[in-house]
N, C-alpha and C. Protein backbone atom coordinates (compact mmCIF):
# COMPACT_ATOMS: atom_id res chain seq x y z
N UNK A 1 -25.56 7.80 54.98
CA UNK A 1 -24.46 6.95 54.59
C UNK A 1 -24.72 6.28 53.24
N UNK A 2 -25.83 5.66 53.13
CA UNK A 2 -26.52 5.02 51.52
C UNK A 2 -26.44 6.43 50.45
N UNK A 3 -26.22 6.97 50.78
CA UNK A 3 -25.82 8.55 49.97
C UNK A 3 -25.14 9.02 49.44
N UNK A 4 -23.67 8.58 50.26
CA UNK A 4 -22.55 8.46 49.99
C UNK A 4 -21.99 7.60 49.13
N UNK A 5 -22.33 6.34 49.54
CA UNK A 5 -22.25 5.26 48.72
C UNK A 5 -22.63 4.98 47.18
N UNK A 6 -23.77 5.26 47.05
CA UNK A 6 -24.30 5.51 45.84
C UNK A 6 -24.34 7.11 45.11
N UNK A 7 -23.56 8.17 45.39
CA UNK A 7 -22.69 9.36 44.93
C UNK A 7 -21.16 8.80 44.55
N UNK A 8 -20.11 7.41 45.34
CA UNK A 8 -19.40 7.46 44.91
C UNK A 8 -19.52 6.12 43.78
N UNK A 9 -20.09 5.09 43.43
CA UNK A 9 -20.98 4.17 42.89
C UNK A 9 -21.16 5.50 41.80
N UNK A 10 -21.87 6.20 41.69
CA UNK A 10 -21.91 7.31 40.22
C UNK A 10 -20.85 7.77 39.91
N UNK A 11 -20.25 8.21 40.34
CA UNK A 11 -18.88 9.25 40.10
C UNK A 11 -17.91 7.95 39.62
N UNK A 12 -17.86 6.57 39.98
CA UNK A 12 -17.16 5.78 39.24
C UNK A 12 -17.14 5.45 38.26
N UNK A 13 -18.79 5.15 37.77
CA UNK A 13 -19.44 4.50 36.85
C UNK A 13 -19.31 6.00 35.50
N UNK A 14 -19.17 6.84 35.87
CA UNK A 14 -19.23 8.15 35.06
C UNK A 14 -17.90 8.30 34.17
N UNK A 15 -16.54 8.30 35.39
CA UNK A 15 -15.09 7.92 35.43
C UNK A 15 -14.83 6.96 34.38
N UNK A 16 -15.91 5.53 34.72
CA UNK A 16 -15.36 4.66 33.83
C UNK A 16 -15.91 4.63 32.32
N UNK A 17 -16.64 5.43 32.29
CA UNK A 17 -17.62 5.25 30.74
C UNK A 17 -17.08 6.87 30.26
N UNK A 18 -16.52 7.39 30.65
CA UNK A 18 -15.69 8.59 30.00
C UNK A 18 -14.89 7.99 28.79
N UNK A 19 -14.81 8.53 27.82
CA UNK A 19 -13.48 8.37 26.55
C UNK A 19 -12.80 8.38 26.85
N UNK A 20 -11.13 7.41 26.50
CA UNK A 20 -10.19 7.66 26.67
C UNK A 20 -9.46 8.54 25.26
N UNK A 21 -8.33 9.22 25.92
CA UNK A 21 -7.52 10.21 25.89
C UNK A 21 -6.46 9.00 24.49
N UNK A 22 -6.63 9.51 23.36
CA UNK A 22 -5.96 9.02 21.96
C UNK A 22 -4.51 8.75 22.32
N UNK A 23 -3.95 8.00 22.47
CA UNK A 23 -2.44 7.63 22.28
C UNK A 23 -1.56 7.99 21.68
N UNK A 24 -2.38 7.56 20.38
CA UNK A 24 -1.58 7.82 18.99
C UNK A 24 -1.23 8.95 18.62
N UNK A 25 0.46 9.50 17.83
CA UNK A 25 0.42 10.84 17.51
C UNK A 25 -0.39 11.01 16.36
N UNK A 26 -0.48 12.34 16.18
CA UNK A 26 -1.23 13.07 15.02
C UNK A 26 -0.87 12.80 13.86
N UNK A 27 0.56 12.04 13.59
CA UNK A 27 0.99 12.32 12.42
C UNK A 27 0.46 10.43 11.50
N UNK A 28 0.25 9.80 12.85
CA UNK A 28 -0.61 8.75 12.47
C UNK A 28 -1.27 8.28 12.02
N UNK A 29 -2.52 9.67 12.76
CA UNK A 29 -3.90 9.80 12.64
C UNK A 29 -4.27 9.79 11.27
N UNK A 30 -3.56 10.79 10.31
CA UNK A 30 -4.12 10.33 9.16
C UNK A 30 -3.28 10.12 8.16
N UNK A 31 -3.03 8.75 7.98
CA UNK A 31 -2.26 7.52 7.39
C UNK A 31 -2.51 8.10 6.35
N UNK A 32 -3.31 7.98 5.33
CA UNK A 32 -3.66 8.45 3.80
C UNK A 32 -3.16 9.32 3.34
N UNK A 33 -3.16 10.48 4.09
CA UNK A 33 -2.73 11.93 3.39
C UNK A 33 -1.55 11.62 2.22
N UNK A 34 -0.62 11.02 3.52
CA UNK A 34 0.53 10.55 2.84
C UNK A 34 0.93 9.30 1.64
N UNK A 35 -0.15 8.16 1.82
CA UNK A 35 -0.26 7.28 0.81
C UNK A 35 -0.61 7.43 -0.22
N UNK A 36 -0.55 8.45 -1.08
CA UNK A 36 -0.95 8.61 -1.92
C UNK A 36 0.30 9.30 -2.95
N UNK A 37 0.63 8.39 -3.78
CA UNK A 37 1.69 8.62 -4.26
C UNK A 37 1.70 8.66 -6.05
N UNK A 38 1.94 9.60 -6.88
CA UNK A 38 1.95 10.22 -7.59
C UNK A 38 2.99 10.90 -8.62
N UNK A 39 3.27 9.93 -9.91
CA UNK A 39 4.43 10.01 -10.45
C UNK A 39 3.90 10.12 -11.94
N UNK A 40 4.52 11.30 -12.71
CA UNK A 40 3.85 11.73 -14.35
C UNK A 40 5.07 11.97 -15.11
N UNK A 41 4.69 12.26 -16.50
CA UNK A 41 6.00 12.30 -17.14
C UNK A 41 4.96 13.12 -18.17
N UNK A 42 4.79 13.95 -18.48
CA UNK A 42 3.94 15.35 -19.47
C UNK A 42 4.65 15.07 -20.94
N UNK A 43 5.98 14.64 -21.02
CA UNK A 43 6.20 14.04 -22.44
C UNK A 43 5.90 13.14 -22.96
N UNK A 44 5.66 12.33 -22.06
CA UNK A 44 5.65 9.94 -22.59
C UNK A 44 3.77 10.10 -22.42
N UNK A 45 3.06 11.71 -22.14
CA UNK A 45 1.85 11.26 -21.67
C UNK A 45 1.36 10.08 -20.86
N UNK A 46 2.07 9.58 -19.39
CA UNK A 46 1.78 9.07 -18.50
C UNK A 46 1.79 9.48 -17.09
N UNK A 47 1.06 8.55 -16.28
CA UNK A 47 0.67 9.29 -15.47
C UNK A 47 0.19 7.88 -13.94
N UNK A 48 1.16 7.47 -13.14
CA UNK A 48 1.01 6.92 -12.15
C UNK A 48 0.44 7.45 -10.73
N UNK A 49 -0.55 6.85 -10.29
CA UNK A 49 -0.83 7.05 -9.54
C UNK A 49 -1.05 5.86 -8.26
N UNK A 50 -0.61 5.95 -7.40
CA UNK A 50 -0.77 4.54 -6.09
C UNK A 50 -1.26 5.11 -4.70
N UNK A 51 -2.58 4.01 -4.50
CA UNK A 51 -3.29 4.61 -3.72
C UNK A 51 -3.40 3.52 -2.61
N UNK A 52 -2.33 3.45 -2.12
CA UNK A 52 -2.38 2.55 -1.12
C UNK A 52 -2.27 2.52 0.70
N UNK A 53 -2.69 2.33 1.58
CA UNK A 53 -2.49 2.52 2.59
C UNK A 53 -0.93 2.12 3.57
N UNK A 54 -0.28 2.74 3.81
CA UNK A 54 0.87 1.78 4.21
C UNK A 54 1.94 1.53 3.45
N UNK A 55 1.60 2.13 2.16
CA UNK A 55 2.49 1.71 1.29
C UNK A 55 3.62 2.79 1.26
N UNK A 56 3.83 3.97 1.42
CA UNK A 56 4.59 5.01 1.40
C UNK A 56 5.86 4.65 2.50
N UNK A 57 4.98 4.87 3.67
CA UNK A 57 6.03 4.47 4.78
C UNK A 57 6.84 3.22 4.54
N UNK A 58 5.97 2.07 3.96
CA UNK A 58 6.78 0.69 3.54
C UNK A 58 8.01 1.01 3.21
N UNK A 59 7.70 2.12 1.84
CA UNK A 59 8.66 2.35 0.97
C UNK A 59 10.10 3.04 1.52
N UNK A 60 9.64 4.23 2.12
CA UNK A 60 10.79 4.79 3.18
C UNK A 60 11.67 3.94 4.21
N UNK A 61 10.98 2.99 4.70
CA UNK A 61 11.07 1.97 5.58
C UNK A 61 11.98 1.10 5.91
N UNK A 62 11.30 0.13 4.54
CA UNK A 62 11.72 -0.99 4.27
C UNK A 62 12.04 -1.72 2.95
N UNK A 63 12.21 -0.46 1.88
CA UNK A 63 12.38 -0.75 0.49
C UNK A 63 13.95 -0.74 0.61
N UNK A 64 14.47 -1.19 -0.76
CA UNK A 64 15.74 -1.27 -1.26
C UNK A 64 15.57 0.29 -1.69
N UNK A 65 16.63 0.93 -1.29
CA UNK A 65 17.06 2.27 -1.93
C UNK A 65 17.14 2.59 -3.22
N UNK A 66 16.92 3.49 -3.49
CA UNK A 66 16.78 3.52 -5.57
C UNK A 66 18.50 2.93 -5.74
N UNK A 67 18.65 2.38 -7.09
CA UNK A 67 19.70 1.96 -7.95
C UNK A 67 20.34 1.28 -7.12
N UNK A 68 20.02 0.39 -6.20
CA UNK A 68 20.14 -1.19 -5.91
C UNK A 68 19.90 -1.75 -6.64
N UNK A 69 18.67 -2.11 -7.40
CA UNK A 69 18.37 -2.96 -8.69
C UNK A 69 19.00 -1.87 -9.76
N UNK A 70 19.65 -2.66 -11.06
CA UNK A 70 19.27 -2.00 -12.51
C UNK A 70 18.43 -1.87 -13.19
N UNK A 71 17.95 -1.10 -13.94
CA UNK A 71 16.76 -0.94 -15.04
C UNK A 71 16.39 -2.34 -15.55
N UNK A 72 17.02 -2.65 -16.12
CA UNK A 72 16.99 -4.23 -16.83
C UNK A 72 16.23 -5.04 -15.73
N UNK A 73 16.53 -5.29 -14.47
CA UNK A 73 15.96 -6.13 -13.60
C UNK A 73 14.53 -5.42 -13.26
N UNK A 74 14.27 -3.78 -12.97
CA UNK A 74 13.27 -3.56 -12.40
C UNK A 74 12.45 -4.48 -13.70
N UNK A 75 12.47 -3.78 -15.00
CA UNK A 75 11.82 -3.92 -16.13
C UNK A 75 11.38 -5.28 -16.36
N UNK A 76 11.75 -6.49 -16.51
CA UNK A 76 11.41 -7.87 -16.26
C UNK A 76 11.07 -8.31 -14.91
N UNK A 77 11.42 -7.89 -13.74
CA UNK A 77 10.20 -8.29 -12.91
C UNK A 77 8.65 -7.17 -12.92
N UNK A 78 8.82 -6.01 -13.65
CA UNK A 78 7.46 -5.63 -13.50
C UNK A 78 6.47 -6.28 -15.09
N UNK A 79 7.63 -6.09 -16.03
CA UNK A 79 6.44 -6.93 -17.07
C UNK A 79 6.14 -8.27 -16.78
N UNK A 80 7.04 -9.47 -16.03
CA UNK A 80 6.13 -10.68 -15.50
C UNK A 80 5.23 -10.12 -14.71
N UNK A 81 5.20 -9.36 -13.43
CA UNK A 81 4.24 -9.35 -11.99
C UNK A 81 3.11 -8.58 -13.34
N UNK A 82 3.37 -7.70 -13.78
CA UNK A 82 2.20 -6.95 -14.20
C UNK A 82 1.22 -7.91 -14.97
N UNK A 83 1.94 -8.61 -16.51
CA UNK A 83 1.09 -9.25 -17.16
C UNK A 83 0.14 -10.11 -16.05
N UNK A 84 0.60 -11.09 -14.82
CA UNK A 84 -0.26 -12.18 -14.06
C UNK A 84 -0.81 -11.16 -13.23
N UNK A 85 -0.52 -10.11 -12.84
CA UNK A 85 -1.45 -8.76 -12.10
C UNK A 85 -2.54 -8.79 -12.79
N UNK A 86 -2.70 -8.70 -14.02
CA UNK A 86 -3.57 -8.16 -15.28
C UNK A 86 -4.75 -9.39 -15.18
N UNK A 87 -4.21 -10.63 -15.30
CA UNK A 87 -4.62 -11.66 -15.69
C UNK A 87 -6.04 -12.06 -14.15
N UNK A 88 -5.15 -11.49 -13.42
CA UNK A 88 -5.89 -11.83 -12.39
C UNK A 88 -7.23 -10.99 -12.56
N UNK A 89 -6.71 -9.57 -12.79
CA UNK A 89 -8.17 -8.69 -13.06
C UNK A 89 -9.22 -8.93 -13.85
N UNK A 90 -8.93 -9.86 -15.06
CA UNK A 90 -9.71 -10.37 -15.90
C UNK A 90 -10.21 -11.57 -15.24
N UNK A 91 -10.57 -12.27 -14.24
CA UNK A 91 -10.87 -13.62 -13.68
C UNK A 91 -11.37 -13.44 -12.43
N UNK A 92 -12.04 -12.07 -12.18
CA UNK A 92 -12.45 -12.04 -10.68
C UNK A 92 -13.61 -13.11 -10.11
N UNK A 93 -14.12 -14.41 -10.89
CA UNK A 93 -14.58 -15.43 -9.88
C UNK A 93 -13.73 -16.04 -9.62
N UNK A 94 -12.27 -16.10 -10.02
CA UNK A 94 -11.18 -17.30 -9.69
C UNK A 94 -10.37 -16.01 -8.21
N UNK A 95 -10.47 -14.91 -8.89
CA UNK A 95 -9.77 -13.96 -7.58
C UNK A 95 -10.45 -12.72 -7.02
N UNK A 96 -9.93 -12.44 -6.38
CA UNK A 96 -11.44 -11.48 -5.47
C UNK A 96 -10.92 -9.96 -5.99
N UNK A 97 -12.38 -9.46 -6.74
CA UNK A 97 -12.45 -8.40 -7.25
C UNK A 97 -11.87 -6.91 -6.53
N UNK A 98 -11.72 -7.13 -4.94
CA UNK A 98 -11.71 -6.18 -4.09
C UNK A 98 -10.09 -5.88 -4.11
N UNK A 99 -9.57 -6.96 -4.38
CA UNK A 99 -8.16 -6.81 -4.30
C UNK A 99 -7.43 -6.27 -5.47
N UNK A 100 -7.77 -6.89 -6.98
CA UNK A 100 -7.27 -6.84 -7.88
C UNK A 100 -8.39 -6.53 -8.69
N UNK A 101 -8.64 -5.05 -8.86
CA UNK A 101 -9.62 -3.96 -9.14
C UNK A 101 -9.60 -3.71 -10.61
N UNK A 102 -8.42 -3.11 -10.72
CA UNK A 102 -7.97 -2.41 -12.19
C UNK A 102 -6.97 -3.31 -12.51
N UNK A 103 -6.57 -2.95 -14.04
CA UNK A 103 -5.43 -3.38 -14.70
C UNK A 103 -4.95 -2.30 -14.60
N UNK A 104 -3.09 -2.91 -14.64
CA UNK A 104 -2.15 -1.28 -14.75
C UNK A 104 -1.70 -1.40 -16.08
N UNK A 105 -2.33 -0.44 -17.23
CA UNK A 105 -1.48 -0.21 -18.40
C UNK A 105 0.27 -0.09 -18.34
N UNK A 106 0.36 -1.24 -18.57
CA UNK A 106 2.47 -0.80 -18.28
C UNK A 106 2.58 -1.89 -19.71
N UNK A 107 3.11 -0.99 -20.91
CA UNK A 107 3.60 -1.57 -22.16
C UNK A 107 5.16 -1.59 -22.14
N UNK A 108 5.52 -2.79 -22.64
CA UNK A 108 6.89 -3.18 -22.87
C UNK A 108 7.85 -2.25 -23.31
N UNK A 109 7.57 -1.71 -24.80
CA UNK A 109 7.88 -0.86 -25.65
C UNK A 109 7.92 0.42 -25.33
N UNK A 110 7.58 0.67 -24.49
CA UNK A 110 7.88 1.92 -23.64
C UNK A 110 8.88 2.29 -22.58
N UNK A 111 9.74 3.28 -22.61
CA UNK A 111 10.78 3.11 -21.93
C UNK A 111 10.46 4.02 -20.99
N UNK A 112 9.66 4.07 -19.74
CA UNK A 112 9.49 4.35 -18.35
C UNK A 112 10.58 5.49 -17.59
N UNK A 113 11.42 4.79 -18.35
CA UNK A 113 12.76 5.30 -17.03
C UNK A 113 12.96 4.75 -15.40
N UNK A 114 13.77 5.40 -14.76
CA UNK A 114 13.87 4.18 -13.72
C UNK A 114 13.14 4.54 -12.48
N UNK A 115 12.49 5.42 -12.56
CA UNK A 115 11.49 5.73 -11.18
C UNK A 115 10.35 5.27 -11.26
N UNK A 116 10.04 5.06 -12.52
CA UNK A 116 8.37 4.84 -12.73
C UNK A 116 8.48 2.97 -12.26
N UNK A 117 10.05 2.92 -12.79
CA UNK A 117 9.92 1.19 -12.71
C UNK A 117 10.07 0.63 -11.44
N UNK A 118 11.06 1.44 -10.51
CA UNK A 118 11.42 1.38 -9.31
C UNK A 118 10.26 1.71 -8.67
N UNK A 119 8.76 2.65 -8.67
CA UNK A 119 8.10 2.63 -7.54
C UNK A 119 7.17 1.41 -8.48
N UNK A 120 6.86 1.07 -9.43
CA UNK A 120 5.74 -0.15 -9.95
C UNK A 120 6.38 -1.33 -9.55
N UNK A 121 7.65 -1.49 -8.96
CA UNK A 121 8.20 -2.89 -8.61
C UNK A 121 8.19 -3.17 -7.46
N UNK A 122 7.96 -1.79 -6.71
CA UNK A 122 8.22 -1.74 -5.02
C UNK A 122 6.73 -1.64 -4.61
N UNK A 123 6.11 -1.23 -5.33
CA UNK A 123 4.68 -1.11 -5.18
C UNK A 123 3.96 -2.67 -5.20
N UNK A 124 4.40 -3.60 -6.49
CA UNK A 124 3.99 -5.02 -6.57
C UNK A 124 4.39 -5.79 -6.08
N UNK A 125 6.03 -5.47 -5.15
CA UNK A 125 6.58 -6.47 -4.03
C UNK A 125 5.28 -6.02 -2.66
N UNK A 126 5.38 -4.98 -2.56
CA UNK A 126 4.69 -4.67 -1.03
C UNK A 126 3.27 -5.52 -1.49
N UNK A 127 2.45 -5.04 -2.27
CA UNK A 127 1.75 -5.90 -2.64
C UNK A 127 1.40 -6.98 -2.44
N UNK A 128 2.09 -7.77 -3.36
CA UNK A 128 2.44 -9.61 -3.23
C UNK A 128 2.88 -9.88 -1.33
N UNK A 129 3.30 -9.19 -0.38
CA UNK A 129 3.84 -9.16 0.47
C UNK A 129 3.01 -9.41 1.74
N UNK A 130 2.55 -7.94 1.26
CA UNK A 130 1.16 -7.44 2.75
C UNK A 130 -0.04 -8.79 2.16
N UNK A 131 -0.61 -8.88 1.17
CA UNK A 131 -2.03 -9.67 0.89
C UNK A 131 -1.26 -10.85 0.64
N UNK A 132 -0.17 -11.08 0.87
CA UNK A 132 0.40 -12.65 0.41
C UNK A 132 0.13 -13.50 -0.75
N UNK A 133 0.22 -12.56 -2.12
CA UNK A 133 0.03 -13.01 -3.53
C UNK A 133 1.51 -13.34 -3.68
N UNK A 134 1.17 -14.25 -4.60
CA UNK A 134 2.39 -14.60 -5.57
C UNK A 134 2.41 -13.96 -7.17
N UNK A 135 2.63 -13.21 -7.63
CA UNK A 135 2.37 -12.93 -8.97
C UNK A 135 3.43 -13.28 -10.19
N UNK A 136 4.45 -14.32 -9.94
CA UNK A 136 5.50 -14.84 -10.69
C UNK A 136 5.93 -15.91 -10.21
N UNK A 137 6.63 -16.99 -10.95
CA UNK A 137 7.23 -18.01 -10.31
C UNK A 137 8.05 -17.89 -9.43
N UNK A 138 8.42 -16.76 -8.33
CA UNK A 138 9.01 -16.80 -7.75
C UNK A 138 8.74 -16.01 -6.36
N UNK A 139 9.29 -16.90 -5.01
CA UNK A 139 8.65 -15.80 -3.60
C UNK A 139 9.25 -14.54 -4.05
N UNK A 140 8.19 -13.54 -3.85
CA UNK A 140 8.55 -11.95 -3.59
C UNK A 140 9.59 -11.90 -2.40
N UNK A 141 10.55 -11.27 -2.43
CA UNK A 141 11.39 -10.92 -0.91
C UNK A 141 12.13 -9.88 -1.00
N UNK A 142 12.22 -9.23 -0.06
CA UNK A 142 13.14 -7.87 -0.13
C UNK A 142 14.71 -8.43 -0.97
């Protein structure tokens, strides 16, 4: 009978320290593939690249649809967010280096067009959003 007992005492303890069976679908599993987002122009010689986690789906999500904003608006909120983006990168004991890594070359005088401006604006709202920066006098909000 002590035989039994301690055969089903194993077979539990075995049961319970087994792996569980993944939940999550596959298409989940690897978040990145897809975050990685990638925009060039072979004439203006530029070349965007955003390497963010979460940020793609954001965009599909929960962004404003292209040409909701006008050019004019993307263009002045990305040269304010960018210049204090910048500023921050130059001051990493006042802000933490991990966050605000690189500077993004984005010159005034250059005319982008409206995709490059539309994902660098949607890119610096999600931004300011998810890590809860402010990068202009004003709350970020959809």
């Amino acid at each position: 009978m002590k035989t039994v007992v301690w055969i089903c005492i194993g077979i539990l303890v075995a049961l319970g320290c087994s792996t569980p069976k993944s939940t999550v679908p596959s298409s989940e599993n690897n978040v990145t593939k897809n975050d990685t987002i990638r925009i060039a122009n072979e004439e203006l010689e530029y070349e965007v690249i955003i390497f963010e986690p979460g940020f793609n789906a954001w965009l599909e999500s929960t962004a404003r649809p292209r040409n909701y904003y006008d050019l004019a608006f993307l263009e002045n909120r990305n040269q304010i967010w960018v210049t204090n983006y910048n500023q921050r990168v130059l001051d990493p004991r006042r802000y933490d280096p991990l966050l605000y890594e690189m500077q993004i070359n984005y010159q005034n005088n250059i005319n982008y067009g409206y995709e490059v401006n539309y994902m660098l604006y949607n890119y610096l709202l999600y931004f300011q959003l998810k890590y809860k920066q402010r990068l202009g006098g004003f709350e970020p909000r959809l």
